[in-house]
N, C-alpha and C. Protein backbone atom coordinates (compact mmCIF):
# COMPACT_ATOMS: atom_id res chain seq x y z
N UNK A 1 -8.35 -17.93 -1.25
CA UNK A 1 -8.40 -16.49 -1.16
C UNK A 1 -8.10 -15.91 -2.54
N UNK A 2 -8.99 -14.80 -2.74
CA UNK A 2 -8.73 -14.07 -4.24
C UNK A 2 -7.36 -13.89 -4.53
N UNK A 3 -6.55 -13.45 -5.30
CA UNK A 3 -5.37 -12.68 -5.38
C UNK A 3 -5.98 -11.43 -5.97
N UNK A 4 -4.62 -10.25 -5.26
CA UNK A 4 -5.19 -9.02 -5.26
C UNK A 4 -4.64 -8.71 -6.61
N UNK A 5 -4.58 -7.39 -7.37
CA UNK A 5 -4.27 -6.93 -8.72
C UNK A 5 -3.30 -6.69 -8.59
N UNK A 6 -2.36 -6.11 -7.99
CA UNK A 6 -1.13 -6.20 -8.26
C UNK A 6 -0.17 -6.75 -7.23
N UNK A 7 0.60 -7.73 -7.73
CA UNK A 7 1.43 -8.54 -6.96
C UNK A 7 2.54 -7.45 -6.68
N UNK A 8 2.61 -8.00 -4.91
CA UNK A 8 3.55 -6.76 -4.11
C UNK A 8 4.69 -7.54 -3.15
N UNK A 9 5.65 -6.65 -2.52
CA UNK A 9 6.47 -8.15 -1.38
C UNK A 9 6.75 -6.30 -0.76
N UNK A 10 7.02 -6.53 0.81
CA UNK A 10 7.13 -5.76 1.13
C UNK A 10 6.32 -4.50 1.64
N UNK A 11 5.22 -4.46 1.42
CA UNK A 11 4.17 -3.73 1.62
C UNK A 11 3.64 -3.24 3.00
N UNK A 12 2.97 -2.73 3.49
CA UNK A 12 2.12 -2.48 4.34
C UNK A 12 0.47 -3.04 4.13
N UNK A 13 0.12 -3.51 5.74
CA UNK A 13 -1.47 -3.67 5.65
C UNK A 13 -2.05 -3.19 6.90
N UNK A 14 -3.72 -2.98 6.72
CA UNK A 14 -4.07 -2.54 7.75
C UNK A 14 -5.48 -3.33 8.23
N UNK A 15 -6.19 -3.86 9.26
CA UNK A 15 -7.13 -4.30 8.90
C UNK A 15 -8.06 -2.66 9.74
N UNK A 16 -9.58 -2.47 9.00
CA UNK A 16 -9.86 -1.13 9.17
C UNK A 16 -11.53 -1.86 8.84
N UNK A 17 -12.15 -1.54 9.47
CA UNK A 17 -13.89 -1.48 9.30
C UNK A 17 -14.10 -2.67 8.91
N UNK A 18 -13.62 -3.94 9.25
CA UNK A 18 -13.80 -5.44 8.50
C UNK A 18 -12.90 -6.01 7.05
N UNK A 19 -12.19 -4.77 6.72
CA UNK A 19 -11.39 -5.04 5.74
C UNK A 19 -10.20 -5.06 5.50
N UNK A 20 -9.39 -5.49 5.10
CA UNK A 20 -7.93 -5.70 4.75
C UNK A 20 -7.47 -4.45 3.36
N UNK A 21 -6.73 -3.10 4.22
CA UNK A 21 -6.21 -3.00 3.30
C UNK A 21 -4.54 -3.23 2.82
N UNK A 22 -4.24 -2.74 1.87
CA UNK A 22 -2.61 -3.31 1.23
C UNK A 22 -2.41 -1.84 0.74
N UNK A 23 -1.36 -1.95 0.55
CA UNK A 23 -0.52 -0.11 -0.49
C UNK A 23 1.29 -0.44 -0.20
N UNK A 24 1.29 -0.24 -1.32
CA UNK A 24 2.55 -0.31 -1.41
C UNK A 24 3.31 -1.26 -1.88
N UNK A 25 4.82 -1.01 -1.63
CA UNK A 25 5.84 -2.01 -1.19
C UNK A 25 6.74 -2.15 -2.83
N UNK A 26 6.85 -3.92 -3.04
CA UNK A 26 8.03 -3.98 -4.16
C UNK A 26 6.86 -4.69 -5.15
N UNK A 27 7.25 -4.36 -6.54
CA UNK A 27 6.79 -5.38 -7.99
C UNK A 27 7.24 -6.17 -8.30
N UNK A 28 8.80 -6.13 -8.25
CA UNK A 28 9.73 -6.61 -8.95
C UNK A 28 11.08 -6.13 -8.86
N UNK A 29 11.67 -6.62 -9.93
CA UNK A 29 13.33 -5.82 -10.09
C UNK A 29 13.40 -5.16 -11.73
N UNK A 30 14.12 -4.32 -11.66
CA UNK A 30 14.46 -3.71 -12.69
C UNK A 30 14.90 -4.48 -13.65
N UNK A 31 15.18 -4.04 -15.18
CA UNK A 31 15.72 -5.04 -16.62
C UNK A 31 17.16 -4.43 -16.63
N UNK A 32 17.24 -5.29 -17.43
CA UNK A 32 19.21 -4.99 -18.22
C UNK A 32 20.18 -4.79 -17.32
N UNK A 33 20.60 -3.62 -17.34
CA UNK A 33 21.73 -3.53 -16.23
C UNK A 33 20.83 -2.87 -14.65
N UNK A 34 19.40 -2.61 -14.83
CA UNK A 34 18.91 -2.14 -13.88
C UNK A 34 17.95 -3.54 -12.65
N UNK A 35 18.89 -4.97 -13.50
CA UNK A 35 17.33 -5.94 -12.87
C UNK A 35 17.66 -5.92 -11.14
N UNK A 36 18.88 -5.47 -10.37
CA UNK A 36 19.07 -5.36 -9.16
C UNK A 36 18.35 -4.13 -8.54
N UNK A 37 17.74 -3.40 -9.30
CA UNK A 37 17.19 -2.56 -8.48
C UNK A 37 15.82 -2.89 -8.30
N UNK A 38 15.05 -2.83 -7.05
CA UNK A 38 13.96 -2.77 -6.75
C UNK A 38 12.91 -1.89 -7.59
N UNK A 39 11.73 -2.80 -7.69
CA UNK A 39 11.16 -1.71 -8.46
C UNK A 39 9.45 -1.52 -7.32
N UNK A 40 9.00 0.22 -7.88
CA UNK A 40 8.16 0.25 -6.40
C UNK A 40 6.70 -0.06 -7.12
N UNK A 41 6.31 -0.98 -6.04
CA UNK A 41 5.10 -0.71 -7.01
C UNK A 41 3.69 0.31 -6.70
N UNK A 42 2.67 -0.04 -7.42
CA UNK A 42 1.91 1.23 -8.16
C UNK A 42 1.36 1.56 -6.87
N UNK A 43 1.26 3.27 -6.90
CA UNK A 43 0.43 3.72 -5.83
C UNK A 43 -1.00 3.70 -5.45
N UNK A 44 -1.61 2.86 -5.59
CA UNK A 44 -2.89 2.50 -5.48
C UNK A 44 -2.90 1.43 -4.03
N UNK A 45 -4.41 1.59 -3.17
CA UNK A 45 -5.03 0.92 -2.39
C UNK A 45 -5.81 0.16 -2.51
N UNK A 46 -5.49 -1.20 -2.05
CA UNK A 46 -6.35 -2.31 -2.18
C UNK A 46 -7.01 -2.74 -1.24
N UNK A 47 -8.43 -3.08 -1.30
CA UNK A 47 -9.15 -3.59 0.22
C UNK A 47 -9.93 -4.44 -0.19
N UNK A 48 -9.49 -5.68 0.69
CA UNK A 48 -10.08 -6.53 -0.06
C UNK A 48 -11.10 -7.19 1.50
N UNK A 49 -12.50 -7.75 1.21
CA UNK A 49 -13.55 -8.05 1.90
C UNK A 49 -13.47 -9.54 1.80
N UNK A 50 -13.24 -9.84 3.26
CA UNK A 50 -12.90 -11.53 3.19
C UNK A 50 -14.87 -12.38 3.24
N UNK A 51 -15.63 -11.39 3.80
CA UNK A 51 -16.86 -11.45 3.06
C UNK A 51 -17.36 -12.17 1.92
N UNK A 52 -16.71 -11.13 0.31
CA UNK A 52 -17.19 -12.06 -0.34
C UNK A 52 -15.75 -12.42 -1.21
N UNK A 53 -15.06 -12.29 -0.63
CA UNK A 53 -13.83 -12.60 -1.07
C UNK A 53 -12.86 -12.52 -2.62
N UNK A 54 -13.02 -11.24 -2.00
CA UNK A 54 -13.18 -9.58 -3.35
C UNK A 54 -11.90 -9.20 -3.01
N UNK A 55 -10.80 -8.57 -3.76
CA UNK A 55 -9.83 -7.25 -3.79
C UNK A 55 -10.74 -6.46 -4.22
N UNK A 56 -10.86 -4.91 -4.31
CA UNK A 56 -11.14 -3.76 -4.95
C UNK A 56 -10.12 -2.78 -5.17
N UNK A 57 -9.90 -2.04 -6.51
CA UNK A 57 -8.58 -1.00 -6.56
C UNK A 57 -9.47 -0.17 -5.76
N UNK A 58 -9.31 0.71 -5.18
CA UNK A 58 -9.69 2.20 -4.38
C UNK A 58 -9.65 3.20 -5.23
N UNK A 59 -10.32 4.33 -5.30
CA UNK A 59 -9.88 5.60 -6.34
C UNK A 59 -9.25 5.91 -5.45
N UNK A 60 -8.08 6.01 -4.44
CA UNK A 60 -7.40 6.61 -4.17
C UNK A 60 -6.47 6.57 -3.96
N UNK A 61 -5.48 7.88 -4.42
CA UNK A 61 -4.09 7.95 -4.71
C UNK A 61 -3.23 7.95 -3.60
N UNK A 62 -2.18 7.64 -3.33
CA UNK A 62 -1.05 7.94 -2.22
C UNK A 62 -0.04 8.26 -3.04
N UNK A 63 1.03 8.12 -1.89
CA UNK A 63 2.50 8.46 -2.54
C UNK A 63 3.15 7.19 -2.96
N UNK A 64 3.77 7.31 -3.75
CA UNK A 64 4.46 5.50 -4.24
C UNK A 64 5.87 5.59 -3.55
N UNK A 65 5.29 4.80 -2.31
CA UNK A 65 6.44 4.17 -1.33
C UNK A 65 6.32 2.62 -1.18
N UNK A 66 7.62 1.98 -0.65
CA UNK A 66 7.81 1.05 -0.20
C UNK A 66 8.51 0.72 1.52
N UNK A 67 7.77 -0.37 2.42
CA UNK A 67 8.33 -0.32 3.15
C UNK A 67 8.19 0.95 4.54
N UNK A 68 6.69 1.08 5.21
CA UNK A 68 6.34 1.98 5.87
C UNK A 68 4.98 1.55 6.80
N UNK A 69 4.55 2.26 7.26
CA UNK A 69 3.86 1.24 8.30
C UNK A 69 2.00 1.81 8.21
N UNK A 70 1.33 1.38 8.31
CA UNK A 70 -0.68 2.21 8.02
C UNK A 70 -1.41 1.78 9.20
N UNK A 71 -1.71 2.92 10.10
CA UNK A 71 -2.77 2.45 11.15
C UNK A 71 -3.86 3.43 11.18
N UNK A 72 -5.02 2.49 11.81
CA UNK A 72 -6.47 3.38 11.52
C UNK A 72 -6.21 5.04 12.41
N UNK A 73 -6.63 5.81 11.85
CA UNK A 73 -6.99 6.70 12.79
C UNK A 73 -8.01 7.09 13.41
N UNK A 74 -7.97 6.98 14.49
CA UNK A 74 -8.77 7.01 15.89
C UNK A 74 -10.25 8.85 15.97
N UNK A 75 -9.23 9.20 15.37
CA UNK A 75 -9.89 10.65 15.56
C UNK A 75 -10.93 10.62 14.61
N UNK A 76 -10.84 10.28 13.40
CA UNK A 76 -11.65 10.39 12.51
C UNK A 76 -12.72 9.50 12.27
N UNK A 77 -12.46 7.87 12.57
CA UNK A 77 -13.23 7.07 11.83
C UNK A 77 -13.07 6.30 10.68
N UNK A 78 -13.09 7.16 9.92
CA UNK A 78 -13.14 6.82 8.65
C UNK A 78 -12.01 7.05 7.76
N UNK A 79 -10.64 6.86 8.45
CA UNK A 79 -9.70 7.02 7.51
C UNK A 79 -8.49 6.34 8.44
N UNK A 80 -7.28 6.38 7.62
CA UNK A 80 -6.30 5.50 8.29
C UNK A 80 -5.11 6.28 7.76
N UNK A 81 -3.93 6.24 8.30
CA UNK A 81 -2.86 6.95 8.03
C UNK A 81 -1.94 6.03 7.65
N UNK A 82 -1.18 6.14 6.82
CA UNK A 82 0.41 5.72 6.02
C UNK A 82 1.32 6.81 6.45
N UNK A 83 2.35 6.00 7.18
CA UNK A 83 3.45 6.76 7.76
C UNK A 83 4.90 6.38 7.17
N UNK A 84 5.60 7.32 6.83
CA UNK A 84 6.34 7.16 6.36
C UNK A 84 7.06 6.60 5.13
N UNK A 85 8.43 6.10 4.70
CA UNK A 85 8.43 5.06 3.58
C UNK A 85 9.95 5.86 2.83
N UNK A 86 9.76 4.55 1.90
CA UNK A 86 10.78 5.09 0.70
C UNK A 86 10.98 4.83 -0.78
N UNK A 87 11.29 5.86 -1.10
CA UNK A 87 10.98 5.54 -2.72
C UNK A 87 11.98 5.01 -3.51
N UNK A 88 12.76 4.33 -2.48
CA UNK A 88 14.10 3.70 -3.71
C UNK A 88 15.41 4.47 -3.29
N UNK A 89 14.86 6.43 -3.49
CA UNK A 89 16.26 7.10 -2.94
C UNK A 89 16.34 7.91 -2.30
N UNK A 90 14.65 8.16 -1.31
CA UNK A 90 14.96 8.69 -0.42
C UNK A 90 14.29 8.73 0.76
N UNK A 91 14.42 8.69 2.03
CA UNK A 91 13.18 8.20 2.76
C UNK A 91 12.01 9.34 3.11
N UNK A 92 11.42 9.33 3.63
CA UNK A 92 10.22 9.81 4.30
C UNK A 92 10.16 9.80 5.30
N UNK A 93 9.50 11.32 5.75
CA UNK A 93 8.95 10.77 7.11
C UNK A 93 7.40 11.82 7.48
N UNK A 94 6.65 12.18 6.29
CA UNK A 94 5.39 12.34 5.98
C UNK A 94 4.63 11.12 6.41
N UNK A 95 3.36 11.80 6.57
CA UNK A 95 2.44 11.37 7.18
C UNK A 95 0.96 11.61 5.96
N UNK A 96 0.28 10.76 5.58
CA UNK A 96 -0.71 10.70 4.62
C UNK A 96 -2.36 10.65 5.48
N UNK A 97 -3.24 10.98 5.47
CA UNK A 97 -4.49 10.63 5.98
C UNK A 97 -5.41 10.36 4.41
N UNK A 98 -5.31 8.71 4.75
CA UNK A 98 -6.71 8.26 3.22
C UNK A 98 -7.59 7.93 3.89
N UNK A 99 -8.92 8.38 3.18
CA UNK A 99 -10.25 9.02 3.46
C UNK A 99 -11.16 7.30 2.68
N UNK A 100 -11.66 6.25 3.32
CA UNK A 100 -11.84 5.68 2.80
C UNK A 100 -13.89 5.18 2.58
């Protein structure tokens, strides 16, 4: 299997129209006196097609959380919701609709 572009732990996935997507979660840890802190990683969506066994970045933006949950939405079709999350210091409890 490919590896996707940015290595994550913690994340959310969804599978949606034949594809796997990813968003979110952890990068790493912080340097110096900061390497215990979690670090979040980048807000970007990844969907990757076990097809031809591809990641793709998405042009589209979310919020940079870690640790929250993404299911398709029913009403629309064509998009899936990210619920909730946290950014390190504070939680969430927004609701996102990405248009994919």
């Amino acid at each position: 299997m490919a590896d996707m572009h940015h290595e994550r732990a913690c994340f959310t996935s969804t599978v949606f129209d034949g594809a796997v997507f990813v968003y979110g979660g952890l990068s790493g840890n912080g340097e110096g006196d900061n390497r215990h802190v979690p670090v979040i990683a980048p807000g970007v969506i990844e969907r990757f097609d076990p097809e031809i066994n591809t990641w793709k970045i998405l042009d589209i933006k979310g919020p940079q959380l870690a640790c929250f949950g993404a299911v398709p939405s029913t009403s629309y079709g064509e998009s899936f919701l990210i619920l909730g999350g946290t950014n390190g210091e504070e939680m969430s409890d927004e609701i996102w609709e990405i248009n994919c």
